[in-house]
C-alpha atoms as a PDB file:
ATOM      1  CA  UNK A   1    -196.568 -26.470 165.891  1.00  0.00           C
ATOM      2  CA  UNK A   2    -196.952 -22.809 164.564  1.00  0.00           C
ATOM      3  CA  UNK A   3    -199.103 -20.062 166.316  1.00  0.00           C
ATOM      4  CA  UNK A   4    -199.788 -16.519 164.605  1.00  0.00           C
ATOM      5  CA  UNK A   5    -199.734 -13.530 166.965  1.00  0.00           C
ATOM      6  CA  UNK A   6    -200.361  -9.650 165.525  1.00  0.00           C
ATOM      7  CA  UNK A   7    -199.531  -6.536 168.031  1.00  0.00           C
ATOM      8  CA  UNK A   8    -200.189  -3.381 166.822  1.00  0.00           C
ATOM      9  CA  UNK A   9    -197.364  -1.448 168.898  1.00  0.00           C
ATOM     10  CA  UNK A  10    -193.780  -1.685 170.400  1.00  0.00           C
ATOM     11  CA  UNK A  11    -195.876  -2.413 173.912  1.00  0.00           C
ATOM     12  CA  UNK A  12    -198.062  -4.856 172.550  1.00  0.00           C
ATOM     13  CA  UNK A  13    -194.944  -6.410 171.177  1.00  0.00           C
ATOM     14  CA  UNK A  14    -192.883  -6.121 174.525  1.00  0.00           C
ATOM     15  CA  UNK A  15    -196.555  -7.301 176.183  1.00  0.00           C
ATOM     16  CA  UNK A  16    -196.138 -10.793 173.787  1.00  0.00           C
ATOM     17  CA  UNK A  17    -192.495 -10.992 174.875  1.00  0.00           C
ATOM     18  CA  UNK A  18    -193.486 -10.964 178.386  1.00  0.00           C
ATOM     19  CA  UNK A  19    -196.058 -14.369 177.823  1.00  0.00           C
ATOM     20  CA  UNK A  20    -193.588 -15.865 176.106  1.00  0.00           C
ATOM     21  CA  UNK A  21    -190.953 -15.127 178.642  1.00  0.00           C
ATOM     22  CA  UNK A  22    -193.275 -16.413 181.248  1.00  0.00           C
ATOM     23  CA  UNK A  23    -193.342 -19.665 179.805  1.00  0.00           C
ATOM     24  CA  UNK A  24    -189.478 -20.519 179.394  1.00  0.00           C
ATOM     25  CA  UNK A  25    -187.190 -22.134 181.539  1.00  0.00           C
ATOM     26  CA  UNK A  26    -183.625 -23.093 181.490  1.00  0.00           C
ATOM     27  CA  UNK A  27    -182.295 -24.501 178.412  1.00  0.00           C
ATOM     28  CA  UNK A  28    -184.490 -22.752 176.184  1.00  0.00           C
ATOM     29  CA  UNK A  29    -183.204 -20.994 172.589  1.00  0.00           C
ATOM     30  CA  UNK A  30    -185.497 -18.576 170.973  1.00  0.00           C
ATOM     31  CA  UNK A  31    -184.142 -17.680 167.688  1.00  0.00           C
ATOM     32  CA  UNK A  32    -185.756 -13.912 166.681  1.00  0.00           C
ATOM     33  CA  UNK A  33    -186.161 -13.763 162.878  1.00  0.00           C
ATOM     34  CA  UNK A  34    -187.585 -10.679 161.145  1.00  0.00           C
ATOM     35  CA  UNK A  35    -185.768  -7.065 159.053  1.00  0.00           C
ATOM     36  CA  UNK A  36    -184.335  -4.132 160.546  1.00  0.00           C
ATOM     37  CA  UNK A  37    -186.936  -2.369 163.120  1.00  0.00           C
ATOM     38  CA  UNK A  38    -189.227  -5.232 162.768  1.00  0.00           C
ATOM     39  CA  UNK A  39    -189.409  -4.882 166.745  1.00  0.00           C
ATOM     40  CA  UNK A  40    -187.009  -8.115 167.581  1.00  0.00           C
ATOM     41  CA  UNK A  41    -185.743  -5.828 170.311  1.00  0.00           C
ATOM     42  CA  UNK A  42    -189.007  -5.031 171.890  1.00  0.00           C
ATOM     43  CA  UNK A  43    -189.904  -8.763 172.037  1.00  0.00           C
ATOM     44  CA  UNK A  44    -186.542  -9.477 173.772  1.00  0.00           C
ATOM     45  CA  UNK A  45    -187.040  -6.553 176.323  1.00  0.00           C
ATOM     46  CA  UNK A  46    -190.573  -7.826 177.302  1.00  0.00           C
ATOM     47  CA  UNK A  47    -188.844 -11.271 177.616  1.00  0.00           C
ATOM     48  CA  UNK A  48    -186.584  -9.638 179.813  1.00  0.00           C
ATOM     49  CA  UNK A  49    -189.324  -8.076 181.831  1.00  0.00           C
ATOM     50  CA  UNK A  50    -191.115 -11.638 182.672  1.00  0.00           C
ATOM     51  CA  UNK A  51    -186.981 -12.826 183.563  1.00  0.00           C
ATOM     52  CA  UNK A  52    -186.895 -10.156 186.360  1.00  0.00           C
ATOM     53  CA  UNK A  53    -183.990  -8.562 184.294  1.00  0.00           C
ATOM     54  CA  UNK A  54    -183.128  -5.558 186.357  1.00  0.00           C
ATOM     55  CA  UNK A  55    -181.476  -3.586 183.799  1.00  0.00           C
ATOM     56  CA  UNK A  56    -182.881  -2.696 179.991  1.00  0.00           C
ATOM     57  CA  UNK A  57    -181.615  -4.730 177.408  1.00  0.00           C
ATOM     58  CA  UNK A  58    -180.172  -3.016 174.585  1.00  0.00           C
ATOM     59  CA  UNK A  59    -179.627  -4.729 171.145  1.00  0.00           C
ATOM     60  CA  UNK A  60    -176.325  -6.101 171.042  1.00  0.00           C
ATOM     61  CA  UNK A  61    -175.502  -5.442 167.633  1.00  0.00           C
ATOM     62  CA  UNK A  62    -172.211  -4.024 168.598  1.00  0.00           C
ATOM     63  CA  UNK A  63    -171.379  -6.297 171.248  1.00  0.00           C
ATOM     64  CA  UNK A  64    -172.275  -9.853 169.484  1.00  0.00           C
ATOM     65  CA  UNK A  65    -173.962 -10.987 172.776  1.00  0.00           C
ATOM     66  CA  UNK A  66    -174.902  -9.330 176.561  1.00  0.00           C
ATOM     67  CA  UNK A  67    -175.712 -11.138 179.414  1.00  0.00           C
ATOM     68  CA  UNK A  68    -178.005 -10.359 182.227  1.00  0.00           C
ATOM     69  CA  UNK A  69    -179.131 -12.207 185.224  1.00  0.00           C
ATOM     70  CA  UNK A  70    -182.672 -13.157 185.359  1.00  0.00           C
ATOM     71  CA  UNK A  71    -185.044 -15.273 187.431  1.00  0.00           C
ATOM     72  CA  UNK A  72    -187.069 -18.349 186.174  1.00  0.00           C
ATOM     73  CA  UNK A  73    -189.485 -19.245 189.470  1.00  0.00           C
ATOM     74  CA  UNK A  74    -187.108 -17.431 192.085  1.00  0.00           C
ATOM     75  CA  UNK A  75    -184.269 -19.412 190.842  1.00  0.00           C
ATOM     76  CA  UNK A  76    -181.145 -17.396 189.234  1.00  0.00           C
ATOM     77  CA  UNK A  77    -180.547 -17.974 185.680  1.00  0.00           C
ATOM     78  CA  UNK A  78    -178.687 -16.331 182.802  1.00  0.00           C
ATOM     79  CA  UNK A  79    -180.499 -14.499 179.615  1.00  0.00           C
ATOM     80  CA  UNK A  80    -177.895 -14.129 176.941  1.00  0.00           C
ATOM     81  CA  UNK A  81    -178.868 -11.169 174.108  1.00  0.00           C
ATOM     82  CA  UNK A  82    -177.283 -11.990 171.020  1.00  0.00           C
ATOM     83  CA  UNK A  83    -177.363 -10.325 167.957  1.00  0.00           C
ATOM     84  CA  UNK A  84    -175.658 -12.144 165.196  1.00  0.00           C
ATOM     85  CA  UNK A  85    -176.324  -9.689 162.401  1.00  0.00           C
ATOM     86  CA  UNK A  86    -172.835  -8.866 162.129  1.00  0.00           C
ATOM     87  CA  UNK A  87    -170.848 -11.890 161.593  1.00  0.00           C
ATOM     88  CA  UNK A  88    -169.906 -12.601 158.225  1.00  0.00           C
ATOM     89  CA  UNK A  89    -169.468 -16.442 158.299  1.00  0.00           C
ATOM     90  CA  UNK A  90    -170.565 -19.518 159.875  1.00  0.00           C
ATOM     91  CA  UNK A  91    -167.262 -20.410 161.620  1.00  0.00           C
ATOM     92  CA  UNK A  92    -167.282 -17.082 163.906  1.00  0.00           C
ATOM     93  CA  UNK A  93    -170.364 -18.477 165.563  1.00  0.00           C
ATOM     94  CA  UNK A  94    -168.265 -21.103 166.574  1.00  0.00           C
ATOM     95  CA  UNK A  95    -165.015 -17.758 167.819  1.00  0.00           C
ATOM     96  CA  UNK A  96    -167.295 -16.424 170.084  1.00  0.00           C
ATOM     97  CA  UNK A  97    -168.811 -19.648 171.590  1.00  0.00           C
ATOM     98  CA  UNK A  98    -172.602 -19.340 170.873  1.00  0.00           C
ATOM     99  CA  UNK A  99    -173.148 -23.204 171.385  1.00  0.00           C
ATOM    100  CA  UNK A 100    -171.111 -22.221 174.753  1.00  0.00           C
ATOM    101  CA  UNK A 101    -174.363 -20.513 175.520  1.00  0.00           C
ATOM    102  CA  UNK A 102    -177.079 -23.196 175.529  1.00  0.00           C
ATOM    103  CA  UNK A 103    -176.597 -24.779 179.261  1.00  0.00           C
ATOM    104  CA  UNK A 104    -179.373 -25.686 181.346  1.00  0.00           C
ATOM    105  CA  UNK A 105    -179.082 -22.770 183.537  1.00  0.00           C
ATOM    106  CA  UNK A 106    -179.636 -19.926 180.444  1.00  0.00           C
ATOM    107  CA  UNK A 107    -181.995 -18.475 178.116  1.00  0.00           C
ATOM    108  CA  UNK A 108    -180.151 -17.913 174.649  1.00  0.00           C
ATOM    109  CA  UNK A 109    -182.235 -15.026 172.672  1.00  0.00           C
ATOM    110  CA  UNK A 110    -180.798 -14.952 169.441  1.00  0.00           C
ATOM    111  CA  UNK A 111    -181.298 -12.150 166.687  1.00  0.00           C
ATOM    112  CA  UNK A 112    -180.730 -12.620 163.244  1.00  0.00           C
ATOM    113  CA  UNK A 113    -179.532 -16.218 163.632  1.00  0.00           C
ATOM    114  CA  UNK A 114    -179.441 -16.987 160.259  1.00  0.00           C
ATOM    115  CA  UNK A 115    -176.408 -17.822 159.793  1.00  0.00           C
ATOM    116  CA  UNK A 116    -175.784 -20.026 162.850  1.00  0.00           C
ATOM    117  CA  UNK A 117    -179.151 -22.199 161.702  1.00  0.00           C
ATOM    118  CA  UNK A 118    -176.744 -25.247 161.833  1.00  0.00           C
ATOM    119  CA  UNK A 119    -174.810 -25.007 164.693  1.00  0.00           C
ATOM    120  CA  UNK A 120    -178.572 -25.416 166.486  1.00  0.00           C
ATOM    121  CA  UNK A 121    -180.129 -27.691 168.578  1.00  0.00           C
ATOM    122  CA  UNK A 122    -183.746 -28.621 166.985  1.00  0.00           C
ATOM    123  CA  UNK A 123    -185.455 -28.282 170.397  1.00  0.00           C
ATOM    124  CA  UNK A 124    -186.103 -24.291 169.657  1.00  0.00           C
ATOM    125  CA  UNK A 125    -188.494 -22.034 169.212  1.00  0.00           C
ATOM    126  CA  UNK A 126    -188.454 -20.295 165.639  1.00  0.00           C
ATOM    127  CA  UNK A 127    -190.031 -16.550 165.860  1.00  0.00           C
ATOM    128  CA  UNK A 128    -190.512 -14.726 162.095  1.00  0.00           C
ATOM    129  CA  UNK A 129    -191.453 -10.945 162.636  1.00  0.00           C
ATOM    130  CA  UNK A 130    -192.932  -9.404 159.683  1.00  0.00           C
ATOM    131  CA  UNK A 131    -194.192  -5.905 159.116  1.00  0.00           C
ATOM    132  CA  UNK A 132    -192.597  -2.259 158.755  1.00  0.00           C
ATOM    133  CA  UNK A 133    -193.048   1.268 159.672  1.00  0.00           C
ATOM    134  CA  UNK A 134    -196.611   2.202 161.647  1.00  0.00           C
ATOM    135  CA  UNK A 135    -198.171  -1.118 159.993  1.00  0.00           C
ATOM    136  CA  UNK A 136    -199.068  -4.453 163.136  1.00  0.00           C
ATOM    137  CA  UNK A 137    -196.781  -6.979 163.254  1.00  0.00           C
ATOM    138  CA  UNK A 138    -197.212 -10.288 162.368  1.00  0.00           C
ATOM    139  CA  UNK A 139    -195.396 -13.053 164.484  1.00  0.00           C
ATOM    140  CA  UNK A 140    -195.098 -16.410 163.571  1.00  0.00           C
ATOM    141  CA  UNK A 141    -194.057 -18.644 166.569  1.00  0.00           C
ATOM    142  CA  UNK A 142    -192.771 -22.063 165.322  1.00  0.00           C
ATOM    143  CA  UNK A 143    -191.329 -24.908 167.261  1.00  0.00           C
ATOM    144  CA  UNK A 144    -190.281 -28.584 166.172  1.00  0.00           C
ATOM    145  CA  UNK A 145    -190.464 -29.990 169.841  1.00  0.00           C
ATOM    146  CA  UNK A 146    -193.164 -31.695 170.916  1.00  0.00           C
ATOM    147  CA  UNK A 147    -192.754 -30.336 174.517  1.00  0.00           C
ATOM    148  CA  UNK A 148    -193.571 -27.181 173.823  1.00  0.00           C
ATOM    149  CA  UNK A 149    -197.240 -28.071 172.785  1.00  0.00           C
ATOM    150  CA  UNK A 150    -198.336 -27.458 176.804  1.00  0.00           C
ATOM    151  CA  UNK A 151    -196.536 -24.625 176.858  1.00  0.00           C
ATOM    152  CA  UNK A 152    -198.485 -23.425 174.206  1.00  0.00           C
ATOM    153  CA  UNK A 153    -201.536 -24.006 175.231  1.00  0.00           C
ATOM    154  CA  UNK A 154    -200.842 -21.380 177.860  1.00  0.00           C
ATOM    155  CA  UNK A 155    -199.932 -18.645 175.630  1.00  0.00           C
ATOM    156  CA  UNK A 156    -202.753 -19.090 173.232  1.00  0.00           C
ATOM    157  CA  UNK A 157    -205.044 -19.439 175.903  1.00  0.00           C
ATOM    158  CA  UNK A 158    -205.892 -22.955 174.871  1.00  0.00           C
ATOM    159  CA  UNK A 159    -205.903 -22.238 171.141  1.00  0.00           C
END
């Protein structure tokens, strides 16, 4: 299933993270594809928003991965922020325990994740960002499960 979304601002963009974040639930891996200021951050920030994330989340390019507590329904969960831009091969996704991340009781948001494409699971949702400068961005939401086709619906609006 692929859906197309354009924003036209770093608040429309945090406004789309914020559906999508009201739509996920434990377990879930969003992997956030897309060039340098392409507005991956934003995204993840409205995401945090929807989570009940108290604090502002911060691109963890320096710090691999952050974790903050958010809330799915009332219930506690974790969000983990990672930013994998920085790793140079695919055996350091495995030194700081990425697939340590993806329990039932966390959200994994994962910036350039690239090079961790086959450490995995398939049950993900793919997001490419395209677009540059003052220009919209395009965002291309992919996913191979077939779960997420209800979950879909309610971001498209029944689309």
């Amino acid at each position: 299933m692929e859906y197309t979304f354009t924003t036209s601002s770093p608040e429309q963009t945090q406004s789309l993270g914020r559906h999508l974040g009201e739509l996920l639930r434990g377990g879930d891996l969003v992997c956030l594809f897309g060039g340098l200021g392409v507005g991956k951050t934003a995204f993840a920030q409205g995401v945090g928003q929807a989570l009940e994330v108290q604090e502002t989340l911060t691109s963890p390019t320096f710090t691999l991965m952050q974790e903050y507590t958010a809330r799915i329904g009332g219930e506690r969960v974790r969000l983990v922020h990672m930013d994998l831009y920085r790793l140079n091969n695919p055996e350091e996704v495995e030194v700081i325990g990425v697939e340590d991340q993806f329990q039932a009781d966390t959200v994994c948001l994962i910036e350039w994740p690239e090079i961790a494409l086959g450490f995995f699971p398939d049950d993900r949702i793919d997001i490419v960002i395209e677009g540059n400068g003052d220009l919209p961005r395009q965002f291309l939401f992919r996913s191979h499960s077939p779960e997420w086709a209800e979950r879909w619906s309610e971001l498209t609006g029944g689309a």
